[in-house]
N, C-alpha and C. Protein backbone atom coordinates (compact mmCIF):
# COMPACT_ATOMS: atom_id res chain seq x y z
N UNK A 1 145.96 -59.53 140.85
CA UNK A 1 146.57 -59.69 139.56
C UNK A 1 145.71 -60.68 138.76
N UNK A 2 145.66 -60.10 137.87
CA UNK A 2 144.78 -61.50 136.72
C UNK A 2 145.58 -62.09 136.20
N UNK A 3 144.87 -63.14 135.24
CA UNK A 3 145.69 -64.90 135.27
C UNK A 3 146.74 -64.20 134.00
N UNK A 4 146.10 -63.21 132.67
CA UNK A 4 147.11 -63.16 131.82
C UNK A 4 148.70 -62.25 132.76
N UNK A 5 148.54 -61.40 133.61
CA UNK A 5 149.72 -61.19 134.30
C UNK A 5 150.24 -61.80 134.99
N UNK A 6 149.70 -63.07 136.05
CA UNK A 6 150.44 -64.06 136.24
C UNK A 6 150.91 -65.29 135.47
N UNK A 7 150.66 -65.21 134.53
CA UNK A 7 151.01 -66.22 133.51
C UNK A 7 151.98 -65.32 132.89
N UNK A 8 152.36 -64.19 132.77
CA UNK A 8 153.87 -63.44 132.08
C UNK A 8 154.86 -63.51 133.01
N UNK A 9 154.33 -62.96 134.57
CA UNK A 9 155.25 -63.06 135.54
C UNK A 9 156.26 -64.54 136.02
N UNK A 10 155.00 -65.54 135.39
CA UNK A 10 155.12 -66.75 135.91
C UNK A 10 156.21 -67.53 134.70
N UNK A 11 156.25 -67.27 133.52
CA UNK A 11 156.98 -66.97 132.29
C UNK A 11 158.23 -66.53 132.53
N UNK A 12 158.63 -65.66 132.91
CA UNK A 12 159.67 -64.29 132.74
C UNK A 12 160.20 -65.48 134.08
N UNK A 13 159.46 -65.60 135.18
CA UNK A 13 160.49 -66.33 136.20
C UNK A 13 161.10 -67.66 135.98
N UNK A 14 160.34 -68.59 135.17
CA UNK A 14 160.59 -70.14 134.51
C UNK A 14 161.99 -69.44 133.67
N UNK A 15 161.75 -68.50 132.08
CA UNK A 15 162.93 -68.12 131.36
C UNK A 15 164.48 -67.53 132.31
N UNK A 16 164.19 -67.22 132.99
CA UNK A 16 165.03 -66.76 134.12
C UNK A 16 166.07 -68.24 134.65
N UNK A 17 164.98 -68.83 135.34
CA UNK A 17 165.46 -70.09 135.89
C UNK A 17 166.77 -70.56 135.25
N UNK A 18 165.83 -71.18 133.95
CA UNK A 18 166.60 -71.96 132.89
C UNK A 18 167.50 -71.09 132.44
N UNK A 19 167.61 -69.76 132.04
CA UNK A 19 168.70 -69.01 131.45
C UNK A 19 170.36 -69.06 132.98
N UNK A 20 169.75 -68.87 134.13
CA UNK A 20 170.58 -69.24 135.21
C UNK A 20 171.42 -70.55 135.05
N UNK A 21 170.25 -71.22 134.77
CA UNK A 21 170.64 -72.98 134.90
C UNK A 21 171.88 -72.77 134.09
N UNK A 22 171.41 -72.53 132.50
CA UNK A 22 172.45 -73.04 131.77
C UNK A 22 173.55 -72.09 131.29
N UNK A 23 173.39 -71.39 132.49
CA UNK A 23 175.13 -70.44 132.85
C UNK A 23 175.87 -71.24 133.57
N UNK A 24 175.40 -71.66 134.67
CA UNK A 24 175.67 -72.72 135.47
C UNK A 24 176.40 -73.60 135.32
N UNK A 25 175.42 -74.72 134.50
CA UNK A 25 175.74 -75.77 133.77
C UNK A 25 177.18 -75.36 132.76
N UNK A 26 177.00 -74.32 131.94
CA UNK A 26 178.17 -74.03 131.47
C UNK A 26 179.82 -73.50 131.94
N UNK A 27 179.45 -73.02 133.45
CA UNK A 27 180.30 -72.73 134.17
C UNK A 27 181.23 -73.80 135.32
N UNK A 28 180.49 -74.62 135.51
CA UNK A 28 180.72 -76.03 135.60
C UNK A 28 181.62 -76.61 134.47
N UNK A 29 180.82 -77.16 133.51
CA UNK A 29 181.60 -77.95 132.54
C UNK A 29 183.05 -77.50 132.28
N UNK A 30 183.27 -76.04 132.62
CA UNK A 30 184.76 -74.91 131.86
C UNK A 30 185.00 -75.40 133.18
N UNK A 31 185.13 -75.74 134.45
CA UNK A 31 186.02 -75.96 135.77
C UNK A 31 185.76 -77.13 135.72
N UNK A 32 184.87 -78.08 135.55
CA UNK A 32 185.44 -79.52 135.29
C UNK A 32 186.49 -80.00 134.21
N UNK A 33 186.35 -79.24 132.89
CA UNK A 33 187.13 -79.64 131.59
C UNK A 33 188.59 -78.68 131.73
N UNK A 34 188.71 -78.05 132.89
CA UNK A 34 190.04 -77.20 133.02
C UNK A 34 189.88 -75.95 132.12
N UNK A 35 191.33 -75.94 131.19
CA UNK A 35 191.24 -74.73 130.62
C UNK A 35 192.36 -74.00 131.12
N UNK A 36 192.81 -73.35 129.95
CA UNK A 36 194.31 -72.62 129.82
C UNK A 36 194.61 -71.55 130.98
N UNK A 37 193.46 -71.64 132.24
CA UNK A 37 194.00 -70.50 133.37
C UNK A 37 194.47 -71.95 134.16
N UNK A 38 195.12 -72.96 134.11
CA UNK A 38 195.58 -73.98 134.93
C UNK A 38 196.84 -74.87 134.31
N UNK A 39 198.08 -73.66 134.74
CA UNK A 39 199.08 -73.94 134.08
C UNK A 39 199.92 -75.75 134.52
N UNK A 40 200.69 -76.13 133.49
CA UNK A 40 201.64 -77.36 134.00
C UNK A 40 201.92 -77.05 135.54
N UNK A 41 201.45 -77.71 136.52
CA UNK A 41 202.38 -77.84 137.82
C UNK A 41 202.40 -79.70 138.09
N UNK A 42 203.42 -79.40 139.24
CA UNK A 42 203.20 -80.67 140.47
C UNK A 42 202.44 -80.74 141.56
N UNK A 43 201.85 -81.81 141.11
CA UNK A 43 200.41 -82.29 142.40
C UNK A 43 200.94 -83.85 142.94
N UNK A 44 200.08 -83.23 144.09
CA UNK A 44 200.35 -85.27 144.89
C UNK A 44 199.72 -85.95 144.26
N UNK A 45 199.49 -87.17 145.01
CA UNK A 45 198.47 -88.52 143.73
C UNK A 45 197.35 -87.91 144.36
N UNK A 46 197.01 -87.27 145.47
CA UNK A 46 195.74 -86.38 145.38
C UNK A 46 194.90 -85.05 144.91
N UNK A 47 196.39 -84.77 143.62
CA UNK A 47 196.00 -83.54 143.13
C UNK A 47 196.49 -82.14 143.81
N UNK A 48 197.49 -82.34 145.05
CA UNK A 48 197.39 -81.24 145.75
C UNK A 48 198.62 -80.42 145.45
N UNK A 49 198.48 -79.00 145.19
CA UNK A 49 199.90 -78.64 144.48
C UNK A 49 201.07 -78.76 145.12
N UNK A 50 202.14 -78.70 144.48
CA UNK A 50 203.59 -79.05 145.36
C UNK A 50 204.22 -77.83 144.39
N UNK A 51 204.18 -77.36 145.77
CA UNK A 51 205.43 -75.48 145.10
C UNK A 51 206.74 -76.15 144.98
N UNK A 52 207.38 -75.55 143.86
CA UNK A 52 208.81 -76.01 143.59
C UNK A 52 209.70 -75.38 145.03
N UNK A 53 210.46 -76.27 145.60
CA UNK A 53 211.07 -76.26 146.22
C UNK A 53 212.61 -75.76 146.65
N UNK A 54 213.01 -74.63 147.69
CA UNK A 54 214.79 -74.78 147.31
C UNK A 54 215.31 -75.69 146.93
N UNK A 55 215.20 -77.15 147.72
CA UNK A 55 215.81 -77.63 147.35
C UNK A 55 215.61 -78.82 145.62
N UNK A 56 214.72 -78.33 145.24
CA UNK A 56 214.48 -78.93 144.18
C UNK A 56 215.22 -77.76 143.02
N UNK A 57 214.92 -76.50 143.73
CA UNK A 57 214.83 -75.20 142.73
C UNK A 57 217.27 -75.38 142.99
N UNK A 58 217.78 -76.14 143.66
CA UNK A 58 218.61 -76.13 143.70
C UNK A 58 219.40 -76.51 143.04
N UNK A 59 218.85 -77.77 142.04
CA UNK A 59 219.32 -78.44 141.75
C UNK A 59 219.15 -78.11 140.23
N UNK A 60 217.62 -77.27 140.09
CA UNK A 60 217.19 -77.54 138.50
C UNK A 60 217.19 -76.08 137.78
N UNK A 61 217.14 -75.20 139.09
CA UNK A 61 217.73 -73.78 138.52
C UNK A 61 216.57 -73.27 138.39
N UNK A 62 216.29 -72.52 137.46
CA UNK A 62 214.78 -71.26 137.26
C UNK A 62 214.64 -72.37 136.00
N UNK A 63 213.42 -72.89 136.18
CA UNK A 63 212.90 -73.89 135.10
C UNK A 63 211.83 -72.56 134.12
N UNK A 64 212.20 -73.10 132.98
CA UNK A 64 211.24 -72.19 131.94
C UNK A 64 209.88 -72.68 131.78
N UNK A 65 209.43 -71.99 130.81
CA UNK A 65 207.55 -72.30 131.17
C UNK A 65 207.82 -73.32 130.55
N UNK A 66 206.50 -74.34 130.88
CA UNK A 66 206.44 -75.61 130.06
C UNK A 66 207.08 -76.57 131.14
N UNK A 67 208.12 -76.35 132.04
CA UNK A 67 208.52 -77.19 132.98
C UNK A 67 208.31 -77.08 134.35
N UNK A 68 208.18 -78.02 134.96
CA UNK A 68 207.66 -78.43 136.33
C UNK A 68 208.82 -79.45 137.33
N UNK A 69 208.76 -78.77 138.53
CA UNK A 69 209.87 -80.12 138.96
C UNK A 69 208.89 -80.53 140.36
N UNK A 70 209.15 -81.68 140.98
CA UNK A 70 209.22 -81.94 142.34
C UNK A 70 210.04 -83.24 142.68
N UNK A 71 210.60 -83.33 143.79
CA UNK A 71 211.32 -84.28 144.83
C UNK A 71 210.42 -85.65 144.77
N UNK A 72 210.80 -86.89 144.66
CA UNK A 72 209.99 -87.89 144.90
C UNK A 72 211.23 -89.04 145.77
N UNK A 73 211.10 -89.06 146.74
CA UNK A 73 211.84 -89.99 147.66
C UNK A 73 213.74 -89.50 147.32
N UNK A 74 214.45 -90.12 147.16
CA UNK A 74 215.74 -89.39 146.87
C UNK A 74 215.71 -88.68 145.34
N UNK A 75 214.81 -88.99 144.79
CA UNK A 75 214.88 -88.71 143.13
C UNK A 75 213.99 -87.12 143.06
N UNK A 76 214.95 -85.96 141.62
CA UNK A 76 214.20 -84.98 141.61
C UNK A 76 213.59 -85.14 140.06
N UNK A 77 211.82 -84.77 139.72
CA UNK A 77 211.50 -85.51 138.53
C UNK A 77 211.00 -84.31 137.89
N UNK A 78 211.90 -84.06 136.44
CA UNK A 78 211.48 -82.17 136.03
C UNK A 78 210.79 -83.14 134.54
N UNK A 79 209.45 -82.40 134.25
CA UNK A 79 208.76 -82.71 133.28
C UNK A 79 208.64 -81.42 132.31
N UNK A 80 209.31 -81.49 131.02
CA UNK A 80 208.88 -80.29 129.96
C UNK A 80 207.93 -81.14 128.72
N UNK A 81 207.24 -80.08 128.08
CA UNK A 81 206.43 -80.29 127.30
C UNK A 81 206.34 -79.32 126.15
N UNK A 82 206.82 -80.22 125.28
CA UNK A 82 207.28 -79.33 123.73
C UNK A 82 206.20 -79.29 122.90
N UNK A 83 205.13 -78.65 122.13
CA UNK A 83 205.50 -77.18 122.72
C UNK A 83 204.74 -76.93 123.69
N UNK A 84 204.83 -75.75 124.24
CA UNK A 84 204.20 -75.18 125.39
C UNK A 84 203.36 -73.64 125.66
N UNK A 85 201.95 -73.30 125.74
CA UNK A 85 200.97 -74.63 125.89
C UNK A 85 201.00 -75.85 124.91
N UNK A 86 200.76 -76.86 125.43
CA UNK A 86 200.67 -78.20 124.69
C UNK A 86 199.14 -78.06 123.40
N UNK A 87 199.11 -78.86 122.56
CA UNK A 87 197.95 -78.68 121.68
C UNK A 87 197.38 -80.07 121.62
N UNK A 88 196.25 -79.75 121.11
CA UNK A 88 195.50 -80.87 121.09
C UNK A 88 195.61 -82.17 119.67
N UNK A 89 196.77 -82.38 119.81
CA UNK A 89 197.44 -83.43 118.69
C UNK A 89 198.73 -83.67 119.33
N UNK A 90 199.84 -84.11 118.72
CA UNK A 90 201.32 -84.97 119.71
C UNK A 90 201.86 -83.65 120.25
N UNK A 91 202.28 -84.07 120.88
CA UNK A 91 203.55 -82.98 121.97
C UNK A 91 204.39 -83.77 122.75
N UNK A 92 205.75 -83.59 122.59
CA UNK A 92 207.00 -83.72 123.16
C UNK A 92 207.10 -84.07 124.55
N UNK A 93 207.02 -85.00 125.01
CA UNK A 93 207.36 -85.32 126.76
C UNK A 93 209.02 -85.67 127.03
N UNK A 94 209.79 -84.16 127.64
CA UNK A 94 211.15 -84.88 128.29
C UNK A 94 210.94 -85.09 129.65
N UNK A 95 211.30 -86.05 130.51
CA UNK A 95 211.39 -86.27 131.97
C UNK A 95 212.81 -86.55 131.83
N UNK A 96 213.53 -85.70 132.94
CA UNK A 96 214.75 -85.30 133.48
C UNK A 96 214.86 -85.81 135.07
N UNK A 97 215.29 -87.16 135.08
CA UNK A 97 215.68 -87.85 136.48
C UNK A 97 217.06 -87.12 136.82
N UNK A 98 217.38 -86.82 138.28
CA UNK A 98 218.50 -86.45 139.08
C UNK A 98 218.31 -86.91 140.38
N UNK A 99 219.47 -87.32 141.09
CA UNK A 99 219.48 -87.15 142.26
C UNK A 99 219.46 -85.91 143.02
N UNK A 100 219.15 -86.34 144.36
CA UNK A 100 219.13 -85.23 145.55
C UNK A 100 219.84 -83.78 144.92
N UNK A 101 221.80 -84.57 144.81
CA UNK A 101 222.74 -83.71 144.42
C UNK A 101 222.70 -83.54 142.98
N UNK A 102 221.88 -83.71 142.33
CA UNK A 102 221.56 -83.24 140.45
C UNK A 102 222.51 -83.97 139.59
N UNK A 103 223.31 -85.04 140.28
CA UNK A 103 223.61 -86.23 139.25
C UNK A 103 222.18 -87.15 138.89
N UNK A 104 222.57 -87.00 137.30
CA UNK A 104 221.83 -87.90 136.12
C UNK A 104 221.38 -89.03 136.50
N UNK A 105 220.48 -89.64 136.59
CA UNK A 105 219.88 -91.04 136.41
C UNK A 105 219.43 -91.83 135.79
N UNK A 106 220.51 -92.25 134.90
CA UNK A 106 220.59 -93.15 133.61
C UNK A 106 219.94 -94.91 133.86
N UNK A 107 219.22 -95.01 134.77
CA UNK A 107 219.27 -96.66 134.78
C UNK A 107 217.83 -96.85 135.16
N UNK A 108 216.75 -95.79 134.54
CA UNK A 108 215.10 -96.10 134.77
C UNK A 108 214.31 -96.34 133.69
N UNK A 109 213.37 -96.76 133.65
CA UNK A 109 212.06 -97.30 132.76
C UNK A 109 211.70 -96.06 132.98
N UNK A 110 211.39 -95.51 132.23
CA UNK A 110 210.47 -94.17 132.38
C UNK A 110 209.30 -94.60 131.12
N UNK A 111 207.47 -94.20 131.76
CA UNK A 111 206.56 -94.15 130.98
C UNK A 111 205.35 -93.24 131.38
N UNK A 112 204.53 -92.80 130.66
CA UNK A 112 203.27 -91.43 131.24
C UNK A 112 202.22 -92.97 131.49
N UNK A 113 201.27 -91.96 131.70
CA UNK A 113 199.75 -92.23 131.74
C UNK A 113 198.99 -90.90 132.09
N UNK A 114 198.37 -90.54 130.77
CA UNK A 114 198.07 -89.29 130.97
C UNK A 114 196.15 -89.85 130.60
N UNK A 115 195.49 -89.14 131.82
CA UNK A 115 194.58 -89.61 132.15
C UNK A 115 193.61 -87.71 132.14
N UNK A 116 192.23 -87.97 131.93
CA UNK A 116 191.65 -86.70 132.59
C UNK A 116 190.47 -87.57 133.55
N UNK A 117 190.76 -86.29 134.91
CA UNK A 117 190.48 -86.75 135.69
C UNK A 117 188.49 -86.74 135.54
N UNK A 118 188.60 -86.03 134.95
CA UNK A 118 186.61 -85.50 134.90
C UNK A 118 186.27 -86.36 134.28
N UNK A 119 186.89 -87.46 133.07
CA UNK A 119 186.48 -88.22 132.27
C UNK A 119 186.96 -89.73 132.06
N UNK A 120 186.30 -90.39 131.61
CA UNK A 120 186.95 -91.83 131.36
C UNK A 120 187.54 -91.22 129.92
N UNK A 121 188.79 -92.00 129.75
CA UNK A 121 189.59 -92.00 128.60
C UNK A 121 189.99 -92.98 127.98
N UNK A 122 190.43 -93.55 127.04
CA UNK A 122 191.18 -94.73 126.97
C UNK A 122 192.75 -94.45 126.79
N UNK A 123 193.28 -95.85 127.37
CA UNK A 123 195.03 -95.65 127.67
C UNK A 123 195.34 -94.59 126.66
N UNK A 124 196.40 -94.01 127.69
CA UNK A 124 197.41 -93.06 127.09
C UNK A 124 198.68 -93.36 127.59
N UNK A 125 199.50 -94.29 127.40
CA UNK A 125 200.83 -94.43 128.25
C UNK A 125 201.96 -94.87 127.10
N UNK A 126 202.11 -93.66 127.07
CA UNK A 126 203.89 -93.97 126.12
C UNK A 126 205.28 -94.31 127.02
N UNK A 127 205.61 -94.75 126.60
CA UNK A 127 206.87 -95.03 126.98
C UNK A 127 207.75 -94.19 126.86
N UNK A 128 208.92 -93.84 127.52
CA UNK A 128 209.75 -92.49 126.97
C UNK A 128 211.37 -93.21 127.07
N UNK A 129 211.77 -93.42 126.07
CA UNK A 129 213.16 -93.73 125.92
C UNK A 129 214.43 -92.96 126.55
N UNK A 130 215.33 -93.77 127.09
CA UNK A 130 216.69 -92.93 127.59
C UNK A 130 217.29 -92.45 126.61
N UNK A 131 217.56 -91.22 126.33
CA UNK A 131 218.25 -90.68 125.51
C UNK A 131 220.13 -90.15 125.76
N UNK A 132 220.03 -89.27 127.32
CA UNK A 132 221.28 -89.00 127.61
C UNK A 132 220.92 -87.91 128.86
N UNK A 133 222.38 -88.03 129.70
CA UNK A 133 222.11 -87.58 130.84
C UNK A 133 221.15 -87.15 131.60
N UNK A 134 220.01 -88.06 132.08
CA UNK A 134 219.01 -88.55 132.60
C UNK A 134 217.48 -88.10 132.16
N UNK A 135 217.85 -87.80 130.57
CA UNK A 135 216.34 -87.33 130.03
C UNK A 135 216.12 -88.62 128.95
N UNK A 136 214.47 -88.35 129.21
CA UNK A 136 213.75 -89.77 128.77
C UNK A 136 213.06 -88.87 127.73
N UNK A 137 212.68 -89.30 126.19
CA UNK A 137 211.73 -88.34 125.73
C UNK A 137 210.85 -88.89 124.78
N UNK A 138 209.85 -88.66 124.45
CA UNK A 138 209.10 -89.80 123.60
C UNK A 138 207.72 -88.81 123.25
N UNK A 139 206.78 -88.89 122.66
CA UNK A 139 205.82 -88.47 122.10
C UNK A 139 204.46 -88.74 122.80
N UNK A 140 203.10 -88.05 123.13
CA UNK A 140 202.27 -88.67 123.05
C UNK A 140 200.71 -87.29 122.56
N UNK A 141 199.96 -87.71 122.24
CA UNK A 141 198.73 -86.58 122.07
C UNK A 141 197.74 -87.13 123.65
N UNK A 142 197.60 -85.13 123.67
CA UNK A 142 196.52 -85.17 124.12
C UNK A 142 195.11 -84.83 123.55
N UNK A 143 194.10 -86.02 123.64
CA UNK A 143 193.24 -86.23 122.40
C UNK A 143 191.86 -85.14 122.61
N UNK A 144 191.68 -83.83 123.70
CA UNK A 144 191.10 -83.19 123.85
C UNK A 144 191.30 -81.90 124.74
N UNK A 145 190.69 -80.64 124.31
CA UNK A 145 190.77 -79.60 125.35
C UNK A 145 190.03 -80.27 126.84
N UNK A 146 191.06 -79.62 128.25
CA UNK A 146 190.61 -80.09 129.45
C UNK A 146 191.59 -80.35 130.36
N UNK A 147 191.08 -80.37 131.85
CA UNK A 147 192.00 -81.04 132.69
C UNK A 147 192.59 -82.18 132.32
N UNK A 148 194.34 -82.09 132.54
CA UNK A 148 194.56 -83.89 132.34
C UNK A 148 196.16 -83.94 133.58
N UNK A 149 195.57 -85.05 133.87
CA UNK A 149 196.80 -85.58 134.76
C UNK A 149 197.73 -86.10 133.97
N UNK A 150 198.93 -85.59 134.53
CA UNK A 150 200.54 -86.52 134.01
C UNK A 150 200.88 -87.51 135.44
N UNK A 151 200.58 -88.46 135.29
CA UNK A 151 201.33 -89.23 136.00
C UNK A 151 202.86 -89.92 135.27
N UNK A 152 204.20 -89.96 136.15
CA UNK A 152 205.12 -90.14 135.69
C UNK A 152 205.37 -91.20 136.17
N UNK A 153 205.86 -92.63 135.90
CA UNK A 153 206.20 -93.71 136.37
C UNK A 153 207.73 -93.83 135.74
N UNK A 154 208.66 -94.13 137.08
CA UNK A 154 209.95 -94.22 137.47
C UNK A 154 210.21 -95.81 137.66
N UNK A 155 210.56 -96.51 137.31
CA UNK A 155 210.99 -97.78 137.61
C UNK A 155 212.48 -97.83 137.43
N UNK A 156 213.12 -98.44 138.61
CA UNK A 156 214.86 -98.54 138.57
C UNK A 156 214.82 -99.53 140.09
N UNK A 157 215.75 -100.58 139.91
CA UNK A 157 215.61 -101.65 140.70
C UNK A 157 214.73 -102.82 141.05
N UNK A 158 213.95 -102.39 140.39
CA UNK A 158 212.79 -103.37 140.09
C UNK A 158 211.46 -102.67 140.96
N UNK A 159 211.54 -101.72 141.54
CA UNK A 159 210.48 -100.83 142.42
C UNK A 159 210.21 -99.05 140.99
N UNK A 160 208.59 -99.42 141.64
CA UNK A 160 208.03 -98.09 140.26
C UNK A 160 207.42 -97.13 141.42
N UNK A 161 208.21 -96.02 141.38
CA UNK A 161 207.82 -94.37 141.91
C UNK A 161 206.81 -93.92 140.84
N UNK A 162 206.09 -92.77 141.26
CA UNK A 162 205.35 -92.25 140.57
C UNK A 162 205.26 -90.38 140.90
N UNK A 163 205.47 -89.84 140.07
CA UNK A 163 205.50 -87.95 140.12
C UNK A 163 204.05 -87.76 139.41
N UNK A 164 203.27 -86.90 139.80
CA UNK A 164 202.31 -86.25 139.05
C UNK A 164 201.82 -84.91 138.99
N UNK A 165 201.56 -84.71 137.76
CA UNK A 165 201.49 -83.09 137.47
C UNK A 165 200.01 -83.01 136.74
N UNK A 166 199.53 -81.60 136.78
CA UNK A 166 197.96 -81.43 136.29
C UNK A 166 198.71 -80.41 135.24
N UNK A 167 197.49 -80.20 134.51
CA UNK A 167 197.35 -79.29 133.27
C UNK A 167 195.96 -78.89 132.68
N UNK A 168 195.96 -77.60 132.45
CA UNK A 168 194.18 -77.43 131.68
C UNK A 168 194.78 -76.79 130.72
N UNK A 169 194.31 -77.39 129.38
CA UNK A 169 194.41 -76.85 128.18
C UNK A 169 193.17 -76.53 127.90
């Protein structure tokens, strides 16, 4: 082969490379930044999903889209998000405390910290006011498309539980 055909071949394989690369690279960034195939659920503090449960599903019934429940020590913690999918400006946070047996739990601090995990952010932690029979509800934006953690902080007795849920918008 002479140098001008290895210098096309050698071309065509470099454009190749880089055209790979930055599929790649782009296919990455869409599974690091989430994205609307990664609906509201419940995850552990390690992210790991938690299927709604009989006995959670016992208490809270067929939850509609937008809501999520799981069990956290005697407490069951259902998170909706008005509207739903959420957008990238304020949206509605109710958290709905119950016991085991789906009596109300009127006597907690309830506040978020909504964090993405791929990125540094700065605070996001609203506070969510008691309103009535054990829903807390308060406002906050999420300030970009992407994975983002809901962490829920429960304080009652002077001890703070924590529920957490993922989301890709």
């Amino acid at each position: 082969m002479n140098k001008k055909a290895t210098l096309i071949v050698v071309t065509i394989i470099v454009v190749g490379i880089v055209l790979v690369g930055a599929m790649m690279m782009r296919m990455r960034r869409g599974a690091m930044m989430g994205g609307s195939d990664l609906p509201l659920m419940a995850v552990s503090s390690e992210g790991v999903e938690i299927p709604l449960s009989e006995e959670v599903k016992a208490v809270t019934g067929e939850l509609p889209q937008g809501a999520v429940a799981q069990q956290i020590g005697d407490m069951i913690v259902m998170i909706t998000l008005n509207p739903y999918p959420p957008t990238v400006s304020m949206n509605e946070f109710t958290v709905t405390l119950t016991d085991a047996a789906g009596q109300a739990i009127n006597d907690a601090t309830v506040s978020l910290d909504l964090t993405m995990p791929a990125m540094h952010m700065p605070p996001n932690q609203p506070e969510l006011p008691f309103v009535a029979d054990g829903k807390y509800v308060g406002s906050a934006p999420f300030t970009m498309r992407g994975w983002w953690r809901i962490e829920v902080l429960i304080t009652r007795g002077g001890q703070t539980q924590s529920a957490f849920f993922d989301l890709g918008m």
